[in-house]
N, C-alpha and C. Protein backbone atom coordinates (compact mmCIF):
# COMPACT_ATOMS: atom_id res chain seq x y z
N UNK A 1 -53.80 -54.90 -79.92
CA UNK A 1 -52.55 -54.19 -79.79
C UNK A 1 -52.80 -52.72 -80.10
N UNK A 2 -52.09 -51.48 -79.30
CA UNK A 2 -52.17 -50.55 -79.59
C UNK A 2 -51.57 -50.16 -80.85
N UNK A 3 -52.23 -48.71 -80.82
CA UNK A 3 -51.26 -48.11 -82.52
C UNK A 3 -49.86 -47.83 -82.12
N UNK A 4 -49.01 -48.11 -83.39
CA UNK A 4 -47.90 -47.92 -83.01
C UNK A 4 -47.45 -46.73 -82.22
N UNK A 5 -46.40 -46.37 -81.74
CA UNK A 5 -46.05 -45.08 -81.24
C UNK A 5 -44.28 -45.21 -80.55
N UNK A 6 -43.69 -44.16 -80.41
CA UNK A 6 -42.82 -44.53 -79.94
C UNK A 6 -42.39 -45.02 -78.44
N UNK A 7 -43.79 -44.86 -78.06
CA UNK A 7 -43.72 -45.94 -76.00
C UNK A 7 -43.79 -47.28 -76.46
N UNK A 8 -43.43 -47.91 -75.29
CA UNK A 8 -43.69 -49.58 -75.52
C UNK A 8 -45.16 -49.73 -75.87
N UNK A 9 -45.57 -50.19 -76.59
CA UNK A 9 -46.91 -50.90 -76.50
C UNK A 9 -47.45 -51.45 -75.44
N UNK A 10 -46.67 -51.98 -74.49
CA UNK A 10 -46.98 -52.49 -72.99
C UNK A 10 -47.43 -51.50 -72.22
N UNK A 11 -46.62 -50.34 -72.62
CA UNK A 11 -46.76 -49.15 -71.59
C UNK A 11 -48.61 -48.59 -71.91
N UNK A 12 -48.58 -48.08 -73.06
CA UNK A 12 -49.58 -47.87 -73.37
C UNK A 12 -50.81 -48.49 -73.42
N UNK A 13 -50.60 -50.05 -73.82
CA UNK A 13 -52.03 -51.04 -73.24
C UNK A 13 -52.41 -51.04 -71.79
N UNK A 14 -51.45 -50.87 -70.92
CA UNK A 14 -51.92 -50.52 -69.38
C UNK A 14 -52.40 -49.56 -69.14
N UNK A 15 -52.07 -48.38 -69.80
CA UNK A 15 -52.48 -46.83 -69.47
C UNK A 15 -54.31 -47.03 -69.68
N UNK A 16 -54.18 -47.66 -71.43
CA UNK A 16 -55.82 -48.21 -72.14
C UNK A 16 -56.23 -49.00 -70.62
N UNK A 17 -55.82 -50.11 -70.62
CA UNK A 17 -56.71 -50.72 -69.43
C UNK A 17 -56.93 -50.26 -68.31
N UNK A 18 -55.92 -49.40 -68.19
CA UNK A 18 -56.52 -48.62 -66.31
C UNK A 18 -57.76 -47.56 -66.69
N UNK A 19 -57.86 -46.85 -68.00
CA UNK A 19 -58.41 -45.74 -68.31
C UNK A 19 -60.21 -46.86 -68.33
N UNK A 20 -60.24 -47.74 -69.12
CA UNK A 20 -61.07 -48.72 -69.19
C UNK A 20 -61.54 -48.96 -67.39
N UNK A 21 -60.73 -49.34 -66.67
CA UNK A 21 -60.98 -50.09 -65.32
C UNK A 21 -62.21 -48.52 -64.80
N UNK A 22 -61.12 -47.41 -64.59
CA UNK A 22 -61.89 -46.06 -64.03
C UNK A 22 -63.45 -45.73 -64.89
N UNK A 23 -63.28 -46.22 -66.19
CA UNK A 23 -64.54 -46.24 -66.69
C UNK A 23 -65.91 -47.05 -65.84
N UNK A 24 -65.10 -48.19 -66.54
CA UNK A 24 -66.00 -49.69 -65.59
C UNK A 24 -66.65 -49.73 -64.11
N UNK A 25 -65.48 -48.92 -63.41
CA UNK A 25 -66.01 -48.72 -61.85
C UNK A 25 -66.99 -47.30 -61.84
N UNK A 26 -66.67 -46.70 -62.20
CA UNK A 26 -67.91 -45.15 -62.46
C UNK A 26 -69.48 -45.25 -61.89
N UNK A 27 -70.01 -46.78 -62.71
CA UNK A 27 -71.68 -46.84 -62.51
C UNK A 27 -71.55 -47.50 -61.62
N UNK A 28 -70.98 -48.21 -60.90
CA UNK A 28 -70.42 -48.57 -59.60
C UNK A 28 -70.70 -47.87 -58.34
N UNK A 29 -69.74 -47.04 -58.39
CA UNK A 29 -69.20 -45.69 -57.49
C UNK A 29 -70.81 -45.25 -57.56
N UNK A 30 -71.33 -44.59 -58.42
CA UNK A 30 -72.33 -43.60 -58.60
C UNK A 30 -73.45 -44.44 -57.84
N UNK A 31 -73.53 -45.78 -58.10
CA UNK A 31 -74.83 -46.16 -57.48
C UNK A 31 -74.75 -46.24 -55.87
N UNK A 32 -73.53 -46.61 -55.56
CA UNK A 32 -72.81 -46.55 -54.30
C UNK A 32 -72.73 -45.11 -53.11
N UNK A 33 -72.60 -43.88 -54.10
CA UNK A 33 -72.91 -42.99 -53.36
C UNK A 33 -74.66 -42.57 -53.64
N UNK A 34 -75.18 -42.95 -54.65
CA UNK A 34 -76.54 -42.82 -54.46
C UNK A 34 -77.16 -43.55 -53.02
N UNK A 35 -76.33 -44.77 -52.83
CA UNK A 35 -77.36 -45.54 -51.62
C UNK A 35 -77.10 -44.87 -50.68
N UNK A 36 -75.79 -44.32 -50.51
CA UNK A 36 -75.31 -43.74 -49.46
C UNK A 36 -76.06 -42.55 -49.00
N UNK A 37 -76.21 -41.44 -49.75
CA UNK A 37 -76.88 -40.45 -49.66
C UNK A 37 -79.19 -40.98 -49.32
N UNK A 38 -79.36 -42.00 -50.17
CA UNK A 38 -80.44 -42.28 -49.36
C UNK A 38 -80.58 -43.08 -48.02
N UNK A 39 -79.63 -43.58 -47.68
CA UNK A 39 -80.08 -44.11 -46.53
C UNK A 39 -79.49 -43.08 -45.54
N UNK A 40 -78.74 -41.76 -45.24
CA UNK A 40 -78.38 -41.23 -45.02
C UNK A 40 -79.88 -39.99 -44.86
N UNK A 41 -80.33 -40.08 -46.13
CA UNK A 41 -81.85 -38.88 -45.84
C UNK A 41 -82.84 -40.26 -45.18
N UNK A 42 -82.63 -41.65 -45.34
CA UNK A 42 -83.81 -42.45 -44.36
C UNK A 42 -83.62 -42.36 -42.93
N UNK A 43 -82.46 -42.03 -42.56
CA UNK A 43 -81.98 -42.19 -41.38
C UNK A 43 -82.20 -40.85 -40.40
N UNK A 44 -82.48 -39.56 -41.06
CA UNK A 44 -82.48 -38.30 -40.48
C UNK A 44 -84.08 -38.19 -40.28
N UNK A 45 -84.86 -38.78 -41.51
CA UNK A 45 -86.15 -38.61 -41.37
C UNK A 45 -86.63 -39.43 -39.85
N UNK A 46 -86.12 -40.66 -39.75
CA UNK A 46 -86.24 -41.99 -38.55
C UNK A 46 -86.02 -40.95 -37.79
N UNK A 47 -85.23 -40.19 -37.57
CA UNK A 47 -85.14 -39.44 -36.35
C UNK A 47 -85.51 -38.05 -35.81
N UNK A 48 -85.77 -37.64 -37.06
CA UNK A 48 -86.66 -36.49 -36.82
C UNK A 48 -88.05 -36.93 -36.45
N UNK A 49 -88.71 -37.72 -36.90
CA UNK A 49 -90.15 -38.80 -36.60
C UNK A 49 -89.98 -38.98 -34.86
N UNK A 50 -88.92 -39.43 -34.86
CA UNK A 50 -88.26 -40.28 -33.63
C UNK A 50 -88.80 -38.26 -32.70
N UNK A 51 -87.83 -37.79 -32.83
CA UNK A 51 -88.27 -36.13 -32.01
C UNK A 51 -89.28 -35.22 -31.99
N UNK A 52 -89.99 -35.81 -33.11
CA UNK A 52 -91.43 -35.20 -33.43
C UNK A 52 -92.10 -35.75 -32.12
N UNK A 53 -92.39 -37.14 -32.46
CA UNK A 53 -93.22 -37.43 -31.45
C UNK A 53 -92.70 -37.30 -29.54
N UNK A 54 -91.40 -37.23 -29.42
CA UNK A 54 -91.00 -36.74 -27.93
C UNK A 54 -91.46 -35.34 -27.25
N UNK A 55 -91.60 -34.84 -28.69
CA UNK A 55 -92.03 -33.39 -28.53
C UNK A 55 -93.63 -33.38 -28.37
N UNK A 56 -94.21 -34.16 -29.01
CA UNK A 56 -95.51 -34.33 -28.99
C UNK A 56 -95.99 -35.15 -27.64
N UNK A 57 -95.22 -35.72 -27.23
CA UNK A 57 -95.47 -36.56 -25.86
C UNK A 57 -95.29 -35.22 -24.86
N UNK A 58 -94.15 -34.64 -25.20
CA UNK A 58 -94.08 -33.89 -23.80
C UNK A 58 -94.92 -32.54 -23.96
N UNK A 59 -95.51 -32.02 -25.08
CA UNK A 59 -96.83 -31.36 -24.92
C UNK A 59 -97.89 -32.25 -24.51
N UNK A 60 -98.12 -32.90 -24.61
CA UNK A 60 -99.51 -33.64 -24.29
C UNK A 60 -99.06 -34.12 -22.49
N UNK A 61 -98.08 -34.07 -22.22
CA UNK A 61 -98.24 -34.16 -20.36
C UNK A 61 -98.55 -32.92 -20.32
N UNK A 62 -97.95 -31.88 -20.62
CA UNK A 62 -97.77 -30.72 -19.94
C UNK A 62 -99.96 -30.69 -20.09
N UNK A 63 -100.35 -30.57 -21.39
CA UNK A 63 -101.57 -30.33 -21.56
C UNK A 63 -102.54 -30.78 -20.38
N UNK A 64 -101.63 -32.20 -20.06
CA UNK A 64 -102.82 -33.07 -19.02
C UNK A 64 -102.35 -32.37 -17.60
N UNK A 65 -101.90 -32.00 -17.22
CA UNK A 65 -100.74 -31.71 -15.83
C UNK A 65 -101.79 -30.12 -16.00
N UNK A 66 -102.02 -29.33 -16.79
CA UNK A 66 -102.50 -28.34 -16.86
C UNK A 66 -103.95 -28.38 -16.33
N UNK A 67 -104.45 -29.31 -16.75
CA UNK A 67 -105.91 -29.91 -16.78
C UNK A 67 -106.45 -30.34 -15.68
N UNK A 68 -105.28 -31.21 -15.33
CA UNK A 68 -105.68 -31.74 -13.65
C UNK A 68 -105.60 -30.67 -12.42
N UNK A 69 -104.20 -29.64 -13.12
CA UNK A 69 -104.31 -28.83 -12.01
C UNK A 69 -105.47 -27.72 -11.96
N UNK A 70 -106.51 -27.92 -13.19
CA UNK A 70 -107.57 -26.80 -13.10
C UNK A 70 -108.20 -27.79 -12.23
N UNK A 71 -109.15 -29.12 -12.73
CA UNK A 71 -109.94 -29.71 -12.20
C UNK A 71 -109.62 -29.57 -10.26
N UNK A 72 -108.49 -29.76 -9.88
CA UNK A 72 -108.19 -29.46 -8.53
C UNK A 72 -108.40 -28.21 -8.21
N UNK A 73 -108.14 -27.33 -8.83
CA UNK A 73 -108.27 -25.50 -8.08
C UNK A 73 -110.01 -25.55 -8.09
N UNK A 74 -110.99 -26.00 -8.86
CA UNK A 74 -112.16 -26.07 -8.59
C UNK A 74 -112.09 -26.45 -6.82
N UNK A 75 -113.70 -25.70 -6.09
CA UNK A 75 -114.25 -26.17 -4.99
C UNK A 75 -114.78 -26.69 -5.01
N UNK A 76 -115.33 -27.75 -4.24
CA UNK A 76 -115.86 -28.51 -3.88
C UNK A 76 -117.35 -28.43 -3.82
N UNK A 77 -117.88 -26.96 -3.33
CA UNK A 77 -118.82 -26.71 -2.99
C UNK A 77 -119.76 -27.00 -4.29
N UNK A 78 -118.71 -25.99 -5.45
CA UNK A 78 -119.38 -25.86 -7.05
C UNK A 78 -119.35 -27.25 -7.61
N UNK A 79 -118.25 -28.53 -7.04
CA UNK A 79 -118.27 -29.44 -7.66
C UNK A 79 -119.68 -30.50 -7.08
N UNK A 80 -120.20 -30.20 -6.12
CA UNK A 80 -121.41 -31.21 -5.40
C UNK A 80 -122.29 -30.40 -5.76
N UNK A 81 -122.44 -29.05 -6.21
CA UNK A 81 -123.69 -28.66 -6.44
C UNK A 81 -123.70 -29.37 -8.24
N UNK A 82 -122.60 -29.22 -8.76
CA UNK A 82 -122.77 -29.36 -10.31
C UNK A 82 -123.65 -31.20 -10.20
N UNK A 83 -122.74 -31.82 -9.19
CA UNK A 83 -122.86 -33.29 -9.56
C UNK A 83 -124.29 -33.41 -8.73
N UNK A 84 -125.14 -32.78 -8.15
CA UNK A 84 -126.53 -32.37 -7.69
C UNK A 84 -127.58 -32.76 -8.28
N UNK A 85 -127.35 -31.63 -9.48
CA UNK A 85 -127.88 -30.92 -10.38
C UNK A 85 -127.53 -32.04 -11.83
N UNK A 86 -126.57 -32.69 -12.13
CA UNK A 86 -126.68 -33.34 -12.59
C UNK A 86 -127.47 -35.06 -12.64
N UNK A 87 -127.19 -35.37 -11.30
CA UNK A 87 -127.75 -36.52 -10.95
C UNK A 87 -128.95 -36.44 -10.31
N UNK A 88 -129.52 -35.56 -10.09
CA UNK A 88 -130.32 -35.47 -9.17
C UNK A 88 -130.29 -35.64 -7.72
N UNK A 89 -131.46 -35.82 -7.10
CA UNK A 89 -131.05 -35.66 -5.20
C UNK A 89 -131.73 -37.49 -5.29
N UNK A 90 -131.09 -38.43 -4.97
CA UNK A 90 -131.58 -39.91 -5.11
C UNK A 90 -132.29 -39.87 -3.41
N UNK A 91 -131.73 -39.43 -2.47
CA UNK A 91 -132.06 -39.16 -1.11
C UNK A 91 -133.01 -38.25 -0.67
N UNK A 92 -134.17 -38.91 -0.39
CA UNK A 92 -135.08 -37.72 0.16
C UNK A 92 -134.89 -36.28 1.46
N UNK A 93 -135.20 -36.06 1.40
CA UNK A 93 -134.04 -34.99 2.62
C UNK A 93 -134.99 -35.89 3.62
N UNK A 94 -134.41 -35.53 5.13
CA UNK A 94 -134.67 -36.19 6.41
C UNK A 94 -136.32 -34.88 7.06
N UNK A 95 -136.99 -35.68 7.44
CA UNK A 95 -137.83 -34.64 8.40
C UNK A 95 -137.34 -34.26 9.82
């Protein structure tokens, strides 16, 4: 029972128990917005990961697309003499 006073005692044991309840729920709440806030930073990282690598995909075409279009601007001429000269002549020339 509360200390005396001139409110009802009723009045005042509810006021105690709601003040108690807002206590009680506190470590509650707190752990509640803790999860919130981490799965909230797990979720931005997933997707920044997630755009990292789109970004990294679409440099690495461009890189290859770059590459192929050198290997093509090469001639032909420089490319049979290189592969010549590399492999040797397996064919005797003709008399």
């Amino acid at each position: 029972m509360a200390f005396p006073t001139s409110v009802n005692n009723m009045i005042t044991d509810s006021v105690s128990q709601a003040n108690v309840k807002v206590l009680g729920d506190a470590p509650a709440i707190a752990m509640g917005n803790l999860f919130q806030a981490t799965n909230q930073s797990l979720g931005n990282a997933a997707h920044n990961a997630t755009t990292a690598q789109q970004q990294n995909n679409v440099a690495a075409q461009a890189t290859t697309t770059m590459g192929v279009a050198t290997l093509y601007s090469l001639s032909t001429a420089s490319t049979g003499a290189a592969t010549k000269d590399v492999f040797g002549n397996p064919v005797p020339p003709k008399k």
